[in-house]
Protein backbone atom coordinates (compact mmCIF):
# COMPACT_ATOMS: atom_id res chain seq x y z
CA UNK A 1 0.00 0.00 0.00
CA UNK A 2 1.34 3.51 -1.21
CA UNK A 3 2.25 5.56 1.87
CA UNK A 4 1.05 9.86 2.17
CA UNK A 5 4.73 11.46 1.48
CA UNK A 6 5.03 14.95 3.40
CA UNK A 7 5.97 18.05 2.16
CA UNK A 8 8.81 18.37 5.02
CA UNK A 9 9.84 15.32 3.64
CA UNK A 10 10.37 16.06 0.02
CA UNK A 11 11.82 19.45 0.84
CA UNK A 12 14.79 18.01 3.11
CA UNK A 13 15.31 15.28 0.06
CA UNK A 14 15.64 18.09 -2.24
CA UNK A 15 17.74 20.04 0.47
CA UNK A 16 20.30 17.12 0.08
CA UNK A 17 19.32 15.42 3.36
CA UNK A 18 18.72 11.37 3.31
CA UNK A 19 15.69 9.90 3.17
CA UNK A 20 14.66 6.24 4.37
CA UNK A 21 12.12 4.37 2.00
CA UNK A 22 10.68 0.97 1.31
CA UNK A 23 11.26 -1.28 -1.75
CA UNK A 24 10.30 -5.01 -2.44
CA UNK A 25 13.16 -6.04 -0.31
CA UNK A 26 14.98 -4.16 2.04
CA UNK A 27 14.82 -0.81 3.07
CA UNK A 28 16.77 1.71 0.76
CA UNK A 29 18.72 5.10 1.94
CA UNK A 30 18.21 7.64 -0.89
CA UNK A 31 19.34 10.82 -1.75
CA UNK A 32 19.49 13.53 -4.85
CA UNK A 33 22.15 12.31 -7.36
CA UNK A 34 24.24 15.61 -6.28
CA UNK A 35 28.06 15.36 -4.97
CA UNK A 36 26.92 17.18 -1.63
CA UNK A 37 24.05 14.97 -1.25
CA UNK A 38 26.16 11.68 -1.79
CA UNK A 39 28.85 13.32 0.81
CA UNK A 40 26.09 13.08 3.22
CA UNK A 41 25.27 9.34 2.33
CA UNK A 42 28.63 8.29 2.65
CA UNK A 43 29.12 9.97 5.61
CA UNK A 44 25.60 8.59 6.91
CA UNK A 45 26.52 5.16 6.38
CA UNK A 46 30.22 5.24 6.79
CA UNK A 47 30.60 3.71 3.48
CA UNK A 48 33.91 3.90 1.44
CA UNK A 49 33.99 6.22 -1.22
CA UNK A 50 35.32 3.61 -4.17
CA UNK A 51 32.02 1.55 -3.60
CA UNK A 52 29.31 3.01 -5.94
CA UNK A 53 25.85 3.27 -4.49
CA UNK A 54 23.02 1.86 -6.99
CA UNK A 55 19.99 4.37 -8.85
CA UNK A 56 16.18 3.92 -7.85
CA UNK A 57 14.04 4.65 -11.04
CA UNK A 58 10.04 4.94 -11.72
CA UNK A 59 10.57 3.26 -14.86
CA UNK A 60 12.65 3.07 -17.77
CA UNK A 61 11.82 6.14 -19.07
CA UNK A 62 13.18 7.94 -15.77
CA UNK A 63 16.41 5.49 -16.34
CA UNK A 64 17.10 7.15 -20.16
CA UNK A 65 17.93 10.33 -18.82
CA UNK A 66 20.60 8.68 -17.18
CA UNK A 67 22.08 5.35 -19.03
CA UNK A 68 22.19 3.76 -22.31
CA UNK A 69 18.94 1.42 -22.96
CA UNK A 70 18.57 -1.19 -25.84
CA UNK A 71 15.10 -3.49 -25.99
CA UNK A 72 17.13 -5.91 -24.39
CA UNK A 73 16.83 -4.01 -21.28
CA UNK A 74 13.20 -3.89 -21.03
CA UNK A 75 12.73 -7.54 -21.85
CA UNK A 76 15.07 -8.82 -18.97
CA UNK A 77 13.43 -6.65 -16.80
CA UNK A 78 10.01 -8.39 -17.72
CA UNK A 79 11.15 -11.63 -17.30
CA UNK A 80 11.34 -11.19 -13.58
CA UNK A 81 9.68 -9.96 -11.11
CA UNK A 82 10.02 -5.37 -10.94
CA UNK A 83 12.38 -4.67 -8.30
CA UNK A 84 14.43 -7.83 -8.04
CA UNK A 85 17.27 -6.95 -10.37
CA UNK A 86 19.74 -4.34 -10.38
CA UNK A 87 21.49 -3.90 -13.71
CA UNK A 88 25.23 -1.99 -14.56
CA UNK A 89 24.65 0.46 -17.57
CA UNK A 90 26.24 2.55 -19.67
CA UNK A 91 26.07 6.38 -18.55
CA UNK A 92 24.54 8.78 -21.20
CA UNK A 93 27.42 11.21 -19.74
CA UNK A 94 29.99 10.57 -16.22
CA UNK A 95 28.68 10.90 -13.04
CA UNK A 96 29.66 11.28 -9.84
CA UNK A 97 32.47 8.40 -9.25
CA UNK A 98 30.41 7.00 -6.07
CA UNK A 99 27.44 6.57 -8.71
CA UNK A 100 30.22 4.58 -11.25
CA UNK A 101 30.96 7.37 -13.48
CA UNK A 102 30.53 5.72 -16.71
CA UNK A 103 28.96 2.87 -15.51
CA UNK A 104 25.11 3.22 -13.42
CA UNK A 105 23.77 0.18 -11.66
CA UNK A 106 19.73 1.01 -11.96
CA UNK A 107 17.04 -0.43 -10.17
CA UNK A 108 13.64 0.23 -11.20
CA UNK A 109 11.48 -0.01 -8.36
CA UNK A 110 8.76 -1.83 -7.21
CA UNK A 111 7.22 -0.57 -4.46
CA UNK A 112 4.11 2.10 -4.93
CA UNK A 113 5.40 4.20 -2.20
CA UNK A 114 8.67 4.63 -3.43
CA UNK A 115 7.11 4.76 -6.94
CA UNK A 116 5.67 7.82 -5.62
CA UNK A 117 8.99 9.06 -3.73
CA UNK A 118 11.29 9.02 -7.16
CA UNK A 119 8.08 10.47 -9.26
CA UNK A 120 8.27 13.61 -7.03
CA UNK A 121 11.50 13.72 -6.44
CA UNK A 122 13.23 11.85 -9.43
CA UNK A 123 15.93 9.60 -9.24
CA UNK A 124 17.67 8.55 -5.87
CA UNK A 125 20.20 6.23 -4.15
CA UNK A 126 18.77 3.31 -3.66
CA UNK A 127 21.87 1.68 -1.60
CA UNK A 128 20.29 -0.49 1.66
CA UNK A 129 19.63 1.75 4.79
CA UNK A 130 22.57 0.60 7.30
CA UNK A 131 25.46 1.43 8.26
CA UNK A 132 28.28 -0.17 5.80
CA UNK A 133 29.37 -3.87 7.67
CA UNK A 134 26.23 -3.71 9.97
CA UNK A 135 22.62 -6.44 8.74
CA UNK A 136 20.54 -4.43 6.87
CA UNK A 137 17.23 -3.17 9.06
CA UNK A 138 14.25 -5.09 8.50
CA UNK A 139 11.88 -2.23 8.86
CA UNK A 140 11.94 1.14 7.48
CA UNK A 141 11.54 2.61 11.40
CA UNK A 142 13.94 0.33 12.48
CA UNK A 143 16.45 1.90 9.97
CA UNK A 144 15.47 4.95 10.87
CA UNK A 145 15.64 4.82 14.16
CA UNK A 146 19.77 3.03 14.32
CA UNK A 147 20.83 5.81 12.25
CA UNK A 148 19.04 8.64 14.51
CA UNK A 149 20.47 7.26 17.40
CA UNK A 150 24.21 7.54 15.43
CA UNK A 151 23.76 10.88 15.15
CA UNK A 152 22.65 11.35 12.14
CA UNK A 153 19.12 13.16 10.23
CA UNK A 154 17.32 11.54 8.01
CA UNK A 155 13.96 11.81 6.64
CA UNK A 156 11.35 8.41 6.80
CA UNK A 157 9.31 7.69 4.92
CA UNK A 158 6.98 4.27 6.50
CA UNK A 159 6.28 1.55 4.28
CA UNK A 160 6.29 -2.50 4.41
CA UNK A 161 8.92 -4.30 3.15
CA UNK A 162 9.19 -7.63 2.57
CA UNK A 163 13.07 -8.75 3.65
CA UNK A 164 15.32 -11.48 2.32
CA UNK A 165 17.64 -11.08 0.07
CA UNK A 166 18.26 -7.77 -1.69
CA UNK A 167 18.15 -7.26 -5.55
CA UNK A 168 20.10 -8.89 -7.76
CA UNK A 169 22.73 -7.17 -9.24
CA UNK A 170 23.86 -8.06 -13.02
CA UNK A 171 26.58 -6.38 -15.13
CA UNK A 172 25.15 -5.90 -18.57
CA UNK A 173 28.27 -5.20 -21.21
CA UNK A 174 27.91 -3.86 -24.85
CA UNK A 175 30.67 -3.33 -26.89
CA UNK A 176 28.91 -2.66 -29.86
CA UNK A 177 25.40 -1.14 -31.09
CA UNK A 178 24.31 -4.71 -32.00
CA UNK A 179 22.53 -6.87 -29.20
CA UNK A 180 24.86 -10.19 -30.25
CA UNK A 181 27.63 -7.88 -28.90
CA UNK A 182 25.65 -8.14 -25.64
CA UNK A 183 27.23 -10.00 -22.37
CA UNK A 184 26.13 -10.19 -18.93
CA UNK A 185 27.65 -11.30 -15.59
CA UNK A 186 25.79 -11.56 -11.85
CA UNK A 187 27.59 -9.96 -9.62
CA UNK A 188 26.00 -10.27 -6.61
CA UNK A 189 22.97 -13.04 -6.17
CA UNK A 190 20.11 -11.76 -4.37
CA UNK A 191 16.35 -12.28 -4.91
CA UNK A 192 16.61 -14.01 -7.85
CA UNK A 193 19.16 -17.07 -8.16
CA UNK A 194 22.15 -16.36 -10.30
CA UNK A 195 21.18 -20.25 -12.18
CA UNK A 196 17.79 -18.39 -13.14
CA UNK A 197 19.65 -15.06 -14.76
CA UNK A 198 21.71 -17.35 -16.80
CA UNK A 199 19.32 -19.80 -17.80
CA UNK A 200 17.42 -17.06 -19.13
CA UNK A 201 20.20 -15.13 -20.85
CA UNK A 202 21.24 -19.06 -22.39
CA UNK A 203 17.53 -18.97 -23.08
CA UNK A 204 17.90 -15.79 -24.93
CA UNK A 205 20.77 -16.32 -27.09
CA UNK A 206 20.08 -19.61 -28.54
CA UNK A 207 16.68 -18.27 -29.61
CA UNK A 208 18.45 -15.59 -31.70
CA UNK A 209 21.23 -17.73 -32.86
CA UNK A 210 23.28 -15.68 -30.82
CA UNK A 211 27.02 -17.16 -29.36
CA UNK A 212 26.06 -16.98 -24.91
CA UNK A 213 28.23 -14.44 -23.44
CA UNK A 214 28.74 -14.77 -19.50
């Protein structure tokens, strides 16, 4: 169920401040795509600077102003379920080195509240709401309330999440306009099993007469 979003809410998002939402999975810690914003989430979660933080999307239309999309894109995406994948794409232009620089990992979102969060605010972090080393939170509140109590503001905004495992995150490489120059790799299994990415890229290729690239 879509959560009510304040006003005091958007406006310290938009300030730069961090905001706590709800996905499919875990909670996520967002912010503006802005180097002072991401100075804040890195210092929020304590997280080094040479690990990129992921992109929260509406849709793919929000992710074009940002990466490089073929059909391919959409047609993984709609082979699983939204929200459980997190792919690496190309960057229309660099970006801030903790978002990859030339390389976004974008999420498109799931989750009607923060469906409603990135529509009024646009695209945001969408790293997991912890401190870096520490479980993730199972709750949005919970979240919340560990990094309140380090000292830290942050904005909330409620919403259920399921738990498990987070999003899986799959490196999608083109090195050529054509989609047989296409290769992925999993880098990190989460929500869906790696065995079902591949069987479905495997799935893909032979279909098109394509040679598998993993």
């Amino acid at each position: 169920m879509e959560q009510a979003i304040s006003d005091s809410a958007l406006a310290l998002v938009s300030a730069g401040a961090c905001i706590i939402y709800p996905t499919s999975t875990q909670p996520a810690l967002g912010c503006i795509l802005t180097s002072a914003a991401l100075d804040n989430l890195y210092n929020v979660k304590k997280r080094p600077s040479e690990m990129p933080v992921s992109v929260g999307v509406v849709d793919l239309e929000q992710a074009a102003n940002l990466v490089e999309l073929t059909d391919d894109i959409s047609e993984i995406l709609s082979s699983f379920p939204e929200g459980s994948l997190t792919i690496i794409l190309p960057a229309k232009e660099p970006l801030d080195a903790r978002l990859g620089t030339n390389k976004i990992a974008i999420r498109v979102v799931a989750h009607p509240t923060a469906k409603a969060l990135l529509r009024a605010c646009g695209p945001l972090t969408a790293t997991s709401a912890n401190i870096s080393g520490t479980p993730p939170a199972a709750t949005c509140e919970a979240a919340a309330e560990t990094l309140r109590q380090a000292g830290h503001e942050v904005a909330l905004v409620a919403g259920e999440t399921l738990g498990g495992a987070p999003s899986t995150l799959i490196a999608w490489y083109s090195v050529c306009d054509l989609p047989d120059c296409a290769s992925i790799e999993v880098l990190r299994e989460g929500i869906v099993p790696a065995k079902e990415v591949i069987a479905w890229w495997k799935n893909r290729t032979s279909n098109s007469g394509e040679t598998p690239g993993m």
